[in-house]
Protein backbone atom coordinates (compact mmCIF):
# COMPACT_ATOMS: atom_id res chain seq x y z
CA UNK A 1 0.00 0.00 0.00
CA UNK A 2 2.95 2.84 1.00
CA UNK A 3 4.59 1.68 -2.50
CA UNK A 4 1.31 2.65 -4.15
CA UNK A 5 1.04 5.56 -2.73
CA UNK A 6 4.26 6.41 -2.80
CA UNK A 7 4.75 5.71 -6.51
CA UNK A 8 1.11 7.78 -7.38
CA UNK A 9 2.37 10.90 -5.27
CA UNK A 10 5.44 11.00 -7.21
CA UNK A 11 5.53 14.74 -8.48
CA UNK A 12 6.54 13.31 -12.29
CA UNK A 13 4.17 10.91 -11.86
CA UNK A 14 1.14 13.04 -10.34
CA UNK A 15 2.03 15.74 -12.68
CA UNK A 16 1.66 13.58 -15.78
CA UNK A 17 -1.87 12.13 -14.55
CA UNK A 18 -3.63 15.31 -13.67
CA UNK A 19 -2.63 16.80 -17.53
CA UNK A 20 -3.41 13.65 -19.21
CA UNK A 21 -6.51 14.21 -17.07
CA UNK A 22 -6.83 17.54 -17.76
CA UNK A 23 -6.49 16.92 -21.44
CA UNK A 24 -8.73 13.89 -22.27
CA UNK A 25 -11.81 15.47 -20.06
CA UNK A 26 -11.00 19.42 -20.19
CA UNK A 27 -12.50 19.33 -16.64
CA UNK A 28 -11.19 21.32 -13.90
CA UNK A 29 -7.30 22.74 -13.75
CA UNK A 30 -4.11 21.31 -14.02
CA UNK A 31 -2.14 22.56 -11.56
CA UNK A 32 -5.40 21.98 -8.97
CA UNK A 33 -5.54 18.19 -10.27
CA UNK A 34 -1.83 17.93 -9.33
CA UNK A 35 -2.15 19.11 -5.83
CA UNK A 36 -5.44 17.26 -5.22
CA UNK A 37 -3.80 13.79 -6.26
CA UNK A 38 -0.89 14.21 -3.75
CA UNK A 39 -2.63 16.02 -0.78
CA UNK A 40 -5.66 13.12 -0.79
CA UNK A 41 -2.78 10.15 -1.20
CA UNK A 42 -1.41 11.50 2.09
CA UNK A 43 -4.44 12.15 4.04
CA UNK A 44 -5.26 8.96 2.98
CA UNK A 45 -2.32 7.24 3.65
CA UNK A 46 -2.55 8.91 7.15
CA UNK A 47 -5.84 7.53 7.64
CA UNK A 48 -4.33 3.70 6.96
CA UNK A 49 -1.21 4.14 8.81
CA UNK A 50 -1.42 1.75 11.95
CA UNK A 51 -4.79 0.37 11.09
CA UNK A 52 -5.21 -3.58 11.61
CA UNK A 53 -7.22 -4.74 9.13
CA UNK A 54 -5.80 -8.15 8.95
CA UNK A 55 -7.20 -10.70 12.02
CA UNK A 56 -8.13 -9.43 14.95
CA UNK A 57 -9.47 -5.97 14.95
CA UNK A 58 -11.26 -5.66 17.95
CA UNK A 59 -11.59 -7.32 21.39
CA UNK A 60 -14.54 -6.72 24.05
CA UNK A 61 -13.26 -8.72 26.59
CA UNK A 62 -15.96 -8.26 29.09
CA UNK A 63 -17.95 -9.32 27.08
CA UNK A 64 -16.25 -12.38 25.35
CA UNK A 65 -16.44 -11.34 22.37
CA UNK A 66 -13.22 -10.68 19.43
CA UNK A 67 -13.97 -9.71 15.72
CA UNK A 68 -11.62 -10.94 12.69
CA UNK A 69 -11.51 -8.98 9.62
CA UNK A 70 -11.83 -10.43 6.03
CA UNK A 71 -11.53 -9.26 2.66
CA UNK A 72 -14.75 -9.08 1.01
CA UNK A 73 -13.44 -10.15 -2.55
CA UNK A 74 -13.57 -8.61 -5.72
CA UNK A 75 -14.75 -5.22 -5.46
CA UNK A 76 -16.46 -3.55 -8.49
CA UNK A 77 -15.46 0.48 -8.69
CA UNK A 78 -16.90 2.62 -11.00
CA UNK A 79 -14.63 6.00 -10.76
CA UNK A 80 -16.00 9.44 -12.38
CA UNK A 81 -14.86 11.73 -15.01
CA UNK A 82 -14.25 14.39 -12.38
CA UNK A 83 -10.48 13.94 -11.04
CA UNK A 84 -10.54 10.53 -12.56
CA UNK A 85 -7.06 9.96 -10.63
CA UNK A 86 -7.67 10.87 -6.97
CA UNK A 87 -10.96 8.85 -7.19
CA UNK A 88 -9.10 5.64 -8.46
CA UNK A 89 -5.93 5.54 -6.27
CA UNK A 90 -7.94 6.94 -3.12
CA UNK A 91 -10.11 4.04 -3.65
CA UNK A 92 -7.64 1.77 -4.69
CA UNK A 93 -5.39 2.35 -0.74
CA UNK A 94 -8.37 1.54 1.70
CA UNK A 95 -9.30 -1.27 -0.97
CA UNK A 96 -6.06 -2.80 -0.77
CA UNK A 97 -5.07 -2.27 2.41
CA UNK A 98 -8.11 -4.71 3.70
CA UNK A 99 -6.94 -7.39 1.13
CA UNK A 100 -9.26 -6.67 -1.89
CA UNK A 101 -9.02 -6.85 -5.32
CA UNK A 102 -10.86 -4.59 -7.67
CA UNK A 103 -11.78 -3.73 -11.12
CA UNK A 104 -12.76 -0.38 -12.11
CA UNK A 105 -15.21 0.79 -14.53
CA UNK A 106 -13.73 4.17 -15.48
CA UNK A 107 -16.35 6.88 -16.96
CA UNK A 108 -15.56 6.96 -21.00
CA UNK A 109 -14.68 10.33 -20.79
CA UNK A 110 -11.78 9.78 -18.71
CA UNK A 111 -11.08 6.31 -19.56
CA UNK A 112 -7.47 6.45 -21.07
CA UNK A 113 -6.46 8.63 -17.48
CA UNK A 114 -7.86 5.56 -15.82
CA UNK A 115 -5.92 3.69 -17.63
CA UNK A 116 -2.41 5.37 -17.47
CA UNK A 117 -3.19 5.62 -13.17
CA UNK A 118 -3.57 1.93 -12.53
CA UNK A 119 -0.95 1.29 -14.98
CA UNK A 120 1.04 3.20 -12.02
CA UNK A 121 -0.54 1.34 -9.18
CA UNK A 122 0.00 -1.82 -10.68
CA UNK A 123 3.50 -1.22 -11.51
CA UNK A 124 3.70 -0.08 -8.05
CA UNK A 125 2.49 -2.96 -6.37
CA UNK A 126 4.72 -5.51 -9.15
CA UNK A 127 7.77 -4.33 -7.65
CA UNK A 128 6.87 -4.80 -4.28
CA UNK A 129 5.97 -8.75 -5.35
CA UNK A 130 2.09 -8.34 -4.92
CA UNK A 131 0.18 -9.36 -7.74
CA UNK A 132 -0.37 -6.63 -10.23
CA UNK A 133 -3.42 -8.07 -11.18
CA UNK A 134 -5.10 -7.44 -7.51
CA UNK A 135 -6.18 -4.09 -9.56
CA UNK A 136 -7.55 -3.92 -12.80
CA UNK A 137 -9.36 -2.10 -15.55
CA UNK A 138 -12.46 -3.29 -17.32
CA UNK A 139 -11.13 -3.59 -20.90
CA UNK A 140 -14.41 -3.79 -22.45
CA UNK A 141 -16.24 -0.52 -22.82
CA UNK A 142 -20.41 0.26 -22.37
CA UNK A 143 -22.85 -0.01 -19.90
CA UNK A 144 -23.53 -3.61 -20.37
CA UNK A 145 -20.06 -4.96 -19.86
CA UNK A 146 -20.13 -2.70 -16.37
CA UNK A 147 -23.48 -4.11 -15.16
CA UNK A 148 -22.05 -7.58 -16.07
CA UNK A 149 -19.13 -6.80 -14.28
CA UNK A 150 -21.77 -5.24 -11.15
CA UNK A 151 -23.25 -7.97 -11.27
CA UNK A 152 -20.11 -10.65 -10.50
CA UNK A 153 -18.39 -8.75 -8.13
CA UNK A 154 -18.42 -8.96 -4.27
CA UNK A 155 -19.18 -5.47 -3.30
CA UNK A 156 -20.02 -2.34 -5.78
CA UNK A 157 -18.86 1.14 -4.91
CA UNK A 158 -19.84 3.51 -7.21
CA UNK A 159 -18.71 7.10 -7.54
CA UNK A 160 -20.38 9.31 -10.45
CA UNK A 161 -23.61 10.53 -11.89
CA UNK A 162 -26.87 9.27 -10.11
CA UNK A 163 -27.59 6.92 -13.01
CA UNK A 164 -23.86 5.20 -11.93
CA UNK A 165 -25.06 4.93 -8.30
CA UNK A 166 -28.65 3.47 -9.37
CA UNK A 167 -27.33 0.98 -11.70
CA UNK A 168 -25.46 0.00 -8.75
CA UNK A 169 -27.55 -1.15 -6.10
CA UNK A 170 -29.73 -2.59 -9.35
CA UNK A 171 -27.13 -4.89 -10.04
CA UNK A 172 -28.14 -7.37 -7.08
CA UNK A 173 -24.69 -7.07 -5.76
CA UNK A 174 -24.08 -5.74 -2.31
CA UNK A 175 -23.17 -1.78 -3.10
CA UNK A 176 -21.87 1.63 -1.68
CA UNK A 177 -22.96 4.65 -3.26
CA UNK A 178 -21.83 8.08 -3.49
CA UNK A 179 -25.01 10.95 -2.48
CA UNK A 180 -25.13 13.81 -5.14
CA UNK A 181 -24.19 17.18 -4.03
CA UNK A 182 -25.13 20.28 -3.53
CA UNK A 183 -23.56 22.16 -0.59
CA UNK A 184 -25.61 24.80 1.23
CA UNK A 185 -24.01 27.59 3.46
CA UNK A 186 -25.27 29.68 6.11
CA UNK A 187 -23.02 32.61 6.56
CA UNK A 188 -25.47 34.07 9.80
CA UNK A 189 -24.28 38.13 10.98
CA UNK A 190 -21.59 36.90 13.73
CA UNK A 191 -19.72 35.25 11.60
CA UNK A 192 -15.94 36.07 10.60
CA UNK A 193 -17.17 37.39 7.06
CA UNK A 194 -13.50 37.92 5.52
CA UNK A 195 -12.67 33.80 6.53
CA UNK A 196 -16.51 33.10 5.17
CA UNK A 197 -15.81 35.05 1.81
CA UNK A 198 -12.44 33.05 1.80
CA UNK A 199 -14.41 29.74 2.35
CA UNK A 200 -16.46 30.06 -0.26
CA UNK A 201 -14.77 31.45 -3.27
CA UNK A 202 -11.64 28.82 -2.52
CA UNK A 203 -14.33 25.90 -2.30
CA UNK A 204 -15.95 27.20 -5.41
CA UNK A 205 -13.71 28.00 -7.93
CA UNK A 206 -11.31 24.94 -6.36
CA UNK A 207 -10.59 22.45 -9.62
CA UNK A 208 -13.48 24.93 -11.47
CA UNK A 209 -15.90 23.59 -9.11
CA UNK A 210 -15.71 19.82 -10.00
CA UNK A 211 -16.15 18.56 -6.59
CA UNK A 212 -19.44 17.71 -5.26
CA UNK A 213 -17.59 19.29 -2.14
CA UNK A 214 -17.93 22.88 -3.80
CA UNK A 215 -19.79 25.48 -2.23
CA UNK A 216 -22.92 25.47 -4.55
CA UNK A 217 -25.31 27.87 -2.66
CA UNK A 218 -24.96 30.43 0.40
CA UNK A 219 -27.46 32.09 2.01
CA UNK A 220 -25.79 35.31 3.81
CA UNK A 221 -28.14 36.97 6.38
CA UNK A 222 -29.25 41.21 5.08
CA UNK A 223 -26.84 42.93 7.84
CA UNK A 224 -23.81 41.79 6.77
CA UNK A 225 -24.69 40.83 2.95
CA UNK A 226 -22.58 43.78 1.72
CA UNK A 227 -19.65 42.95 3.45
CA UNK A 228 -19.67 39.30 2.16
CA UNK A 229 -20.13 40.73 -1.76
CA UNK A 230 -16.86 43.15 -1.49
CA UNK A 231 -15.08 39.75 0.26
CA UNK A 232 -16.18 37.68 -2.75
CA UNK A 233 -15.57 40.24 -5.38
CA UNK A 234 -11.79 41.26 -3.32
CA UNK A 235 -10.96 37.30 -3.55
CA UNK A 236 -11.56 37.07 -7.23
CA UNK A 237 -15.41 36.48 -7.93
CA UNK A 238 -17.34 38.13 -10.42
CA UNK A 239 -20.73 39.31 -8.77
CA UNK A 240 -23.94 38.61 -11.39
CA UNK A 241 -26.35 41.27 -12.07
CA UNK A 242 -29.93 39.76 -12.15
CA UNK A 243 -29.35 39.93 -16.14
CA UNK A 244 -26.12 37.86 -15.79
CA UNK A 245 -27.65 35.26 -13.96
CA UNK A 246 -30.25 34.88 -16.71
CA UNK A 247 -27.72 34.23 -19.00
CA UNK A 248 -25.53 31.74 -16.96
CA UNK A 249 -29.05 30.00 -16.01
CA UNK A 250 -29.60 30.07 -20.06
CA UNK A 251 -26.34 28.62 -20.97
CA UNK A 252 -25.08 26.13 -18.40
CA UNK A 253 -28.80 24.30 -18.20
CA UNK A 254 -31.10 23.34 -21.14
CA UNK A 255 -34.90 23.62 -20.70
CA UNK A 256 -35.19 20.72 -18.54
CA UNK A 257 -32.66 21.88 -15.73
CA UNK A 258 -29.60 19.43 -16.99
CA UNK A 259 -26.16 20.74 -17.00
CA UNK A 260 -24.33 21.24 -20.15
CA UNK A 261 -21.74 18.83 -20.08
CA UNK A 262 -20.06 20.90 -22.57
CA UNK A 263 -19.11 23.75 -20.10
CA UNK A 264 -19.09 22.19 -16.81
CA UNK A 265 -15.60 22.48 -15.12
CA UNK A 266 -15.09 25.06 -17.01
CA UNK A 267 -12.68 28.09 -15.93
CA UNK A 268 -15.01 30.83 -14.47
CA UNK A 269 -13.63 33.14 -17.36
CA UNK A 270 -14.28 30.59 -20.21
CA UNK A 271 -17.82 30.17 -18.50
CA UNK A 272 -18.41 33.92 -18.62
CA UNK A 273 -17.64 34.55 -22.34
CA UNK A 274 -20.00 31.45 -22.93
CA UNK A 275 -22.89 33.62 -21.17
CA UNK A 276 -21.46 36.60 -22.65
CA UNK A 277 -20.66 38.59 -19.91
CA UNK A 278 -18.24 41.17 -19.85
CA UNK A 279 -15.51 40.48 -16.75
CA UNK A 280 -14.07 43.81 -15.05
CA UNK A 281 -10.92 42.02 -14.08
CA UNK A 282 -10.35 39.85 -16.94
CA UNK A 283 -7.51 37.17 -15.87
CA UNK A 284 -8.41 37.46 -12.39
CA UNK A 285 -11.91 36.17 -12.24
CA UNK A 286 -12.48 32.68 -10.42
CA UNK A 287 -15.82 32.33 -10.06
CA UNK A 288 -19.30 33.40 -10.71
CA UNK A 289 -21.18 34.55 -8.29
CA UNK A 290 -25.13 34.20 -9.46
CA UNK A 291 -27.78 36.49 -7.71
CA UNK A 292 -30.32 34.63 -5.72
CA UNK A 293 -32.89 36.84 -4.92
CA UNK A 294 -33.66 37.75 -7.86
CA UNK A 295 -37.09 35.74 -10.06
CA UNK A 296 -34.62 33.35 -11.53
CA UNK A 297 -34.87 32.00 -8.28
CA UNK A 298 -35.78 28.60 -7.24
CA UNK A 299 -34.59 26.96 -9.99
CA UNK A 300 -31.64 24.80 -11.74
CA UNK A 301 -29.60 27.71 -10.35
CA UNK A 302 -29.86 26.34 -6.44
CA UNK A 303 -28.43 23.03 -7.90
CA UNK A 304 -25.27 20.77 -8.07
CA UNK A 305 -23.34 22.94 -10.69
CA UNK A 306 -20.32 21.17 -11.41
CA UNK A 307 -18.24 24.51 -12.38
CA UNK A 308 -17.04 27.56 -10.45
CA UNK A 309 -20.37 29.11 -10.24
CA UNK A 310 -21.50 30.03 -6.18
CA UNK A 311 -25.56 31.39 -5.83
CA UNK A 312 -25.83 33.93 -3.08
CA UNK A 313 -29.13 34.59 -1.42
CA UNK A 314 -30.20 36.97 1.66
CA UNK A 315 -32.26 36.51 4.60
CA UNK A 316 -33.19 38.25 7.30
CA UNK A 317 -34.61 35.38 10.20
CA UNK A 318 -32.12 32.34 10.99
CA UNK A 319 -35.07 29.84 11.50
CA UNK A 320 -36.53 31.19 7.92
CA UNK A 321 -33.07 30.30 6.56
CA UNK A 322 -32.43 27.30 8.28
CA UNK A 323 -36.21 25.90 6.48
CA UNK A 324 -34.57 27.18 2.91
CA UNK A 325 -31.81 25.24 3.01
CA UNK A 326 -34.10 21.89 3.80
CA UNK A 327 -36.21 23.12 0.81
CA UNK A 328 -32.76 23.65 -1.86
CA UNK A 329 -31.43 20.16 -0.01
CA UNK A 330 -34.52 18.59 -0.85
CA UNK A 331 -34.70 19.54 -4.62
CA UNK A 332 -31.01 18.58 -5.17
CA UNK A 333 -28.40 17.16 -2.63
CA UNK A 334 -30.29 15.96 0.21
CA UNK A 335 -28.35 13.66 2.77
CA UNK A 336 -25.00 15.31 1.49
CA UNK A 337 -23.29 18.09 3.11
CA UNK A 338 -24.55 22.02 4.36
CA UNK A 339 -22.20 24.18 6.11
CA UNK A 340 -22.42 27.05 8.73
CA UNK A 341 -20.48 30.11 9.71
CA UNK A 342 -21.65 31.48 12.85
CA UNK A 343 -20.11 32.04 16.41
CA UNK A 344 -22.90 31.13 18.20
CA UNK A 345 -22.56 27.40 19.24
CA UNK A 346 -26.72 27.03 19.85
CA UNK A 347 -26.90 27.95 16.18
CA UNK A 348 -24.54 25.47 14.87
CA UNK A 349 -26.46 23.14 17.22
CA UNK A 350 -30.15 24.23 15.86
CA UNK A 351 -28.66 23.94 12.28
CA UNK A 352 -27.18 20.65 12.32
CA UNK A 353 -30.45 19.19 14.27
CA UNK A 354 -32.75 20.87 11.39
CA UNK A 355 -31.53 19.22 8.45
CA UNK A 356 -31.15 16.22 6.52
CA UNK A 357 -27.44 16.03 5.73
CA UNK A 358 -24.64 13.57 7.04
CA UNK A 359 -21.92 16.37 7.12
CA UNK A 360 -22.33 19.69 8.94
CA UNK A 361 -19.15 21.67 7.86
CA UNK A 362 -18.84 24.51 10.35
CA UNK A 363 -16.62 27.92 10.51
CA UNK A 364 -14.58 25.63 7.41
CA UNK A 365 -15.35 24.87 3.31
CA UNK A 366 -17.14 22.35 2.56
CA UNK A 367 -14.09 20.96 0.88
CA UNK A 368 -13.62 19.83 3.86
CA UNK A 369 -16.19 17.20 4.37
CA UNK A 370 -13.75 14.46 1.67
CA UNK A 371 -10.94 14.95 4.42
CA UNK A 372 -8.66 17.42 5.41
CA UNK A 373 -5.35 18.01 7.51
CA UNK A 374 -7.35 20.31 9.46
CA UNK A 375 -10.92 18.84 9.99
CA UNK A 376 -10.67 15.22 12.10
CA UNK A 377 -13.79 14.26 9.27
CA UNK A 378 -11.92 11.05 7.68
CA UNK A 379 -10.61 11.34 3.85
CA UNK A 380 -12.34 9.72 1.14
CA UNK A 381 -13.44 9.79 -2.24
CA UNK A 382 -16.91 8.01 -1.64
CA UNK A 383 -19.08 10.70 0.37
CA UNK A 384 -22.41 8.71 1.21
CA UNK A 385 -25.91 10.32 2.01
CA UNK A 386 -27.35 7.91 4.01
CA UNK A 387 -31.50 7.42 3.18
CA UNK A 388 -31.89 10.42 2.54
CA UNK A 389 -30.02 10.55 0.23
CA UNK A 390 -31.01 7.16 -1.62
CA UNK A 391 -27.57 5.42 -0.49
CA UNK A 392 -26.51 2.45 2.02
CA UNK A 393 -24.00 4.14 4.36
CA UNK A 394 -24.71 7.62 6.14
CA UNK A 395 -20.94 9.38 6.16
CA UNK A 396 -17.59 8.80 4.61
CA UNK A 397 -16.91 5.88 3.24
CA UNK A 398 -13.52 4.46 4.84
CA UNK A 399 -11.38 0.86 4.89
CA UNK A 400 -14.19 -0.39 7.46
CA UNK A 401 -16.54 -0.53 4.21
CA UNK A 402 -14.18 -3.26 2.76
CA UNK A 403 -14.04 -5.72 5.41
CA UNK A 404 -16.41 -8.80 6.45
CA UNK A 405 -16.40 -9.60 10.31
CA UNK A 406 -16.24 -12.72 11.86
CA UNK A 407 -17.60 -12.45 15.64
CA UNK A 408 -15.78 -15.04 17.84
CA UNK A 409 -18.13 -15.34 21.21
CA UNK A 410 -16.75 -17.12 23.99
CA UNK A 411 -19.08 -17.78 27.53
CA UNK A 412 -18.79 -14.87 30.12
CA UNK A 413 -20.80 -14.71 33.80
CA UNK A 414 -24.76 -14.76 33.54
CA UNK A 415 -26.20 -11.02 33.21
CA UNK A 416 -28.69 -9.59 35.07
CA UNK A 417 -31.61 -8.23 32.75
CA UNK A 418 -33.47 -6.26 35.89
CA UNK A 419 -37.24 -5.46 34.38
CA UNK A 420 -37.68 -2.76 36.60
CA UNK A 421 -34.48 -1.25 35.52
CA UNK A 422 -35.42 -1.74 32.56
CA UNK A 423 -39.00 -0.99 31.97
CA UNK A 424 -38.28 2.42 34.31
CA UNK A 425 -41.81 3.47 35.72
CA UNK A 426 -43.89 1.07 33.92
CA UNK A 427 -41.81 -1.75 35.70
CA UNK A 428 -43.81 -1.10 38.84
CA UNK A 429 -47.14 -0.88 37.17
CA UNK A 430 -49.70 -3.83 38.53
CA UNK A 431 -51.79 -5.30 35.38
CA UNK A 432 -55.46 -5.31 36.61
CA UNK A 433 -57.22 -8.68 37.30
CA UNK A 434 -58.27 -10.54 34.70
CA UNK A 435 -56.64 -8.15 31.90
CA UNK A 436 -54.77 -11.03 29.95
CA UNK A 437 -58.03 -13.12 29.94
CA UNK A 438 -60.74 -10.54 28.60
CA UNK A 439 -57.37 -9.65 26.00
CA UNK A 440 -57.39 -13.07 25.08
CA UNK A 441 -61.11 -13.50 24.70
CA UNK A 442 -61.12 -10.56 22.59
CA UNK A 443 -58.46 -11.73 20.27
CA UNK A 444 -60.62 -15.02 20.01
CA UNK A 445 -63.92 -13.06 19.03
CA UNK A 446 -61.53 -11.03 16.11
CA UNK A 447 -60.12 -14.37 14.86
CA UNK A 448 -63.26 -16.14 14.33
C-alpha cells in the first residue's frame, strides 16, 4: 500500500496524470488536479497508517467477544470523469489495504487517465511482489459490460452521476454509493465574514468547481450581505447582475434543468464569455457569483453545478433560513453536506439538528467534508448520504466498508436483565385482574 502511494504521489508521476486528465476530459485545472492527487494520497495514507485490518481488529473482553476482519473479494469500482485519478488511487489504498481486489469501470470520458493511473498502481504494487493483477481495468467498454461486471463482483462502490449509483444497487450485488451534491451555506451576521468570503470562493472556484464538495449555494443573512459581496468580489469572484444570472441560467442548463456537459468544469472566465458577460478584471476572475434573490430564483440555479459558479441569497430570520436550506437540499443534494459560519454554538447546534445532511461543515469549506489536515472528518473519495439521500451508508466511506467480520463469542458470567431497571416506571405498574383473559377472549372473538 505505501509503494502505491508512494509511486502515485510521485511529483513526475502526479504531474503527468492530472494533464493527461486535464487533457482527455478538459475538466477542472491542471495545476489543482496535481495538488489534489498528492494532498488526498497523504491524508489517505494517514488515515491507513497503523490500522489492523488483517485478524483481529477488535476485542470486548468483558464481554467475550473478538472480531476478525476479512476481505470481502472482488470489489467492483466505477470512478468518475471528475479527477478521474484521486478517485481511483484513493479508492484503490483503503481497498487494498483490507486485502481486496478490484476492477474499475472508469467513466468513457476519462477512460485512457484511468488507464495510465492503474498502470502506475500496478506497476507499483509488481515491484513490491504483490500481484499486479489485484487491480484492474475493465477492458471492455459500455454499460452492459459494467453491469455484467456489477453484477459478478463482491461489493459495488460507485462514484459518479446518479444513473452510476442506481445501476449500482440494481445490479443485485451488495453496493456503496456516493449521495449527489449540492452544498448549502449559512453565513449568519456573527460570523468572521473575511474567513466566510475566503471559504467560499476557494471551495468554489477549487478544480473549477468539479467537486461535489464545492460550495454550490450560500445564504448570507441582510446585515452583513454587503460585506460578504466586497469579500467575494476582493478574492476574485465576479458578482452577477440579475441579467447575468439569466444568461448563466440560459447557458449552463437546457430547458429541462440538466447541465451542459459541454461547459461544466469550465474556468469561471471561459464560463463567462459562454454567457457573454463582460468580466471587469479579466484574468483574475475565479468564479461566478449568481444572484439569488432575484425571479430566476428557485430553480436549476440552487443546484449541483459542477463549475465555479457560487448562488448567493439573503435573509433576514435564521429559523426562515435554516427551512430554505431543507427546501434547496430537498430539490437537489439531500443527505450530502450544508455548512455554517456562525459564532454562536446554539446555532450550529439548531442547524445541524434541522436538516437532513450527514456532514455539517462549520466555521470551514465544505471541501472539507472528503478529508482534510485540518478537519478530524476522515478522507475519502466516496461521500455517502445515508437514506436520505437514496444510499446504504450515512458518512464517509472508509477501509471499514471493505471488510467482512467474523464475531468469535466465547461464555462470560450470567447477566442480570433487571425489568424494573429496565422498563423504568412502567416496571412497577400492577396489570389489573383478569386483563390477559378478557385480552385473550377478545383476540378469540376477532379471529373467528
Amino acid at each position: 500500500m505505501a509503494a502505491v502511494g508512494w509511486h502515485c504521489h510521485r511529483e513526475d508521476n502526479a504531474r503527468r496524470l492530472a494533464e493527461l486528465s486535464h487533457l482527455e476530459t478538459g475538466l477542472g485545472d491542471p495545476e489543482h488536479l496535481y495538488e489534489l492527487q498528492r494532498k488526498r494520497i497523504l491524508g489517505q495514507l494517514l488515515e491507513l497508517h497503523g490500522q489492523s485490518t488483517v485478524g483481529t481488529v477488535e476485542e470486548i473482553p468483558e464481554r467475550g467477544l473478538r472480531r476478525l476482519a476479512k476481505p470481502v473479494g472482488v470489489i467492483a469500482a466505477a470512478s468518475p470523469a471528475t479527477a478521474p485519478g484521486p478517485g481511483i488511487i484513493c479508492n484503490a489504498l483503503p481497498m487494498l489495504k483490507t486485502r481486496n481486489a478490484i476492477v474499475f469501470t472508469p467513466n468513457p470520458r476519462a477512460r485512457a487517465s484511468a488507464v495510465e493511473t492503474l498502470e502506475v498502481i500496478r506497476q507499483a504494487l509488481a515491484e513490491v511482489g504483490a500481484p499486479a493483477d489485484l487491480v484492474q481495468c475493465l477492458s471492455a467498454g459500455g454499460r452492459e459490460a459494467a453491469e455484467h461486471l456489477m453484477a459478478a463482483a463482491d461489493l459495488v462502490v460507485a462514484v459518479g452521476g446518479p444513473g452510476t449509483v442506481r445501476r449500482a444497487y440494481r445490479s443485485g450485488t451488495p453496493a456503496i454509493g456516493a449521495g449527489v451534491g449540492n452544498p448549502t451555506v449559512l453565513v449568519d451576521e456573527t460570523a468572521d465574514i473575511p474567513f466566510a468570503a475566503h471559504c467560499v470562493h476557494n471551495g468554489a472556484g477549487y478544480n473549477n468547481g468539479t467537486s461535489c464538495s464545492s460550495e454550490s449555494n450560500v445564504l448570507v443573512h441582510r446585515s452583513v450581505a454587503g460585506e460578504l459581496r466586497a469579500a467575494l468580489r476582493s478574492a476574485g469572484a465576479h458578482m452577477c447582475t440579475r441579467e447575468e444570472t439569466r444568461r448563466v441560467r440560459d447557458t449552463l442548463w437546457d430547458d429541462e434543468g440538466t447541465l451542459d456537459r459541454d461547459l461544466i468544469g469550465k474556468p469561471a472566465e471561459a464560463l463567462a464569455h459562454a454567457c457573454g458577460i463582460k468580466l471587469a478584471g479579466p484574468g483574475r476572475t475565479t468564479a461566478l457569483v449568481l444572484d439569488g434573490d432575484g425571479p430566476q430564483a428557485p430553480g436549476p440555479i440552487l443546484r449541483e453545478k459542477l463549475s465555479p459558479v457560487v448562488t448567493l441569497l439573503t435573509y433576514d430570520h435564521f429559523d426562515a433560513a435554516v427551512r430554505r436550506i431543507d427546501d434547496i437540499l430537498a430539490d437537489c443534494g439531500r443527505g450530502h453536506s450544508a455548512g455554517i459560519h456562525s459564532r454562536l454554538a446554539a446555532r450550529v447546534d439548531q442547524f445541524a439538528g434541522a436538516l437532513p445532511t450527514c456532514r455539517i461543515v462549520v466555521n470551514q469549506s465544505t471541501m472539507t467534508n472528503s478529508g482534510s489536515l485540518t478537519s478530524g472528518v476522515p478522507f475519502t473519495s466516496t461521500l455517502s448520504s445515508g437514506t436520505w439521500g437514496g444510499t446504504s451508508v450515512s458518512g464517509n466511506v472508509t477501509w471499514h466498508s471493505y471488510v467482512n467480520l467474523t464475531t468469535i463469542t466465547e461464555p462470560i458470567p450470567e447477566r442480570t436483565a433487571d425489568p424494573v431497571l429496565l422498563f423504568g416506571r412502567h416496571g412497577t405498574r400492577s396489570v389489573p385482574e383478569g386483563a390477559g383473559e378478557r385480552s385473550h377472549e377478545r383476540a378469540l372473538e376477532k379471529a373467528f
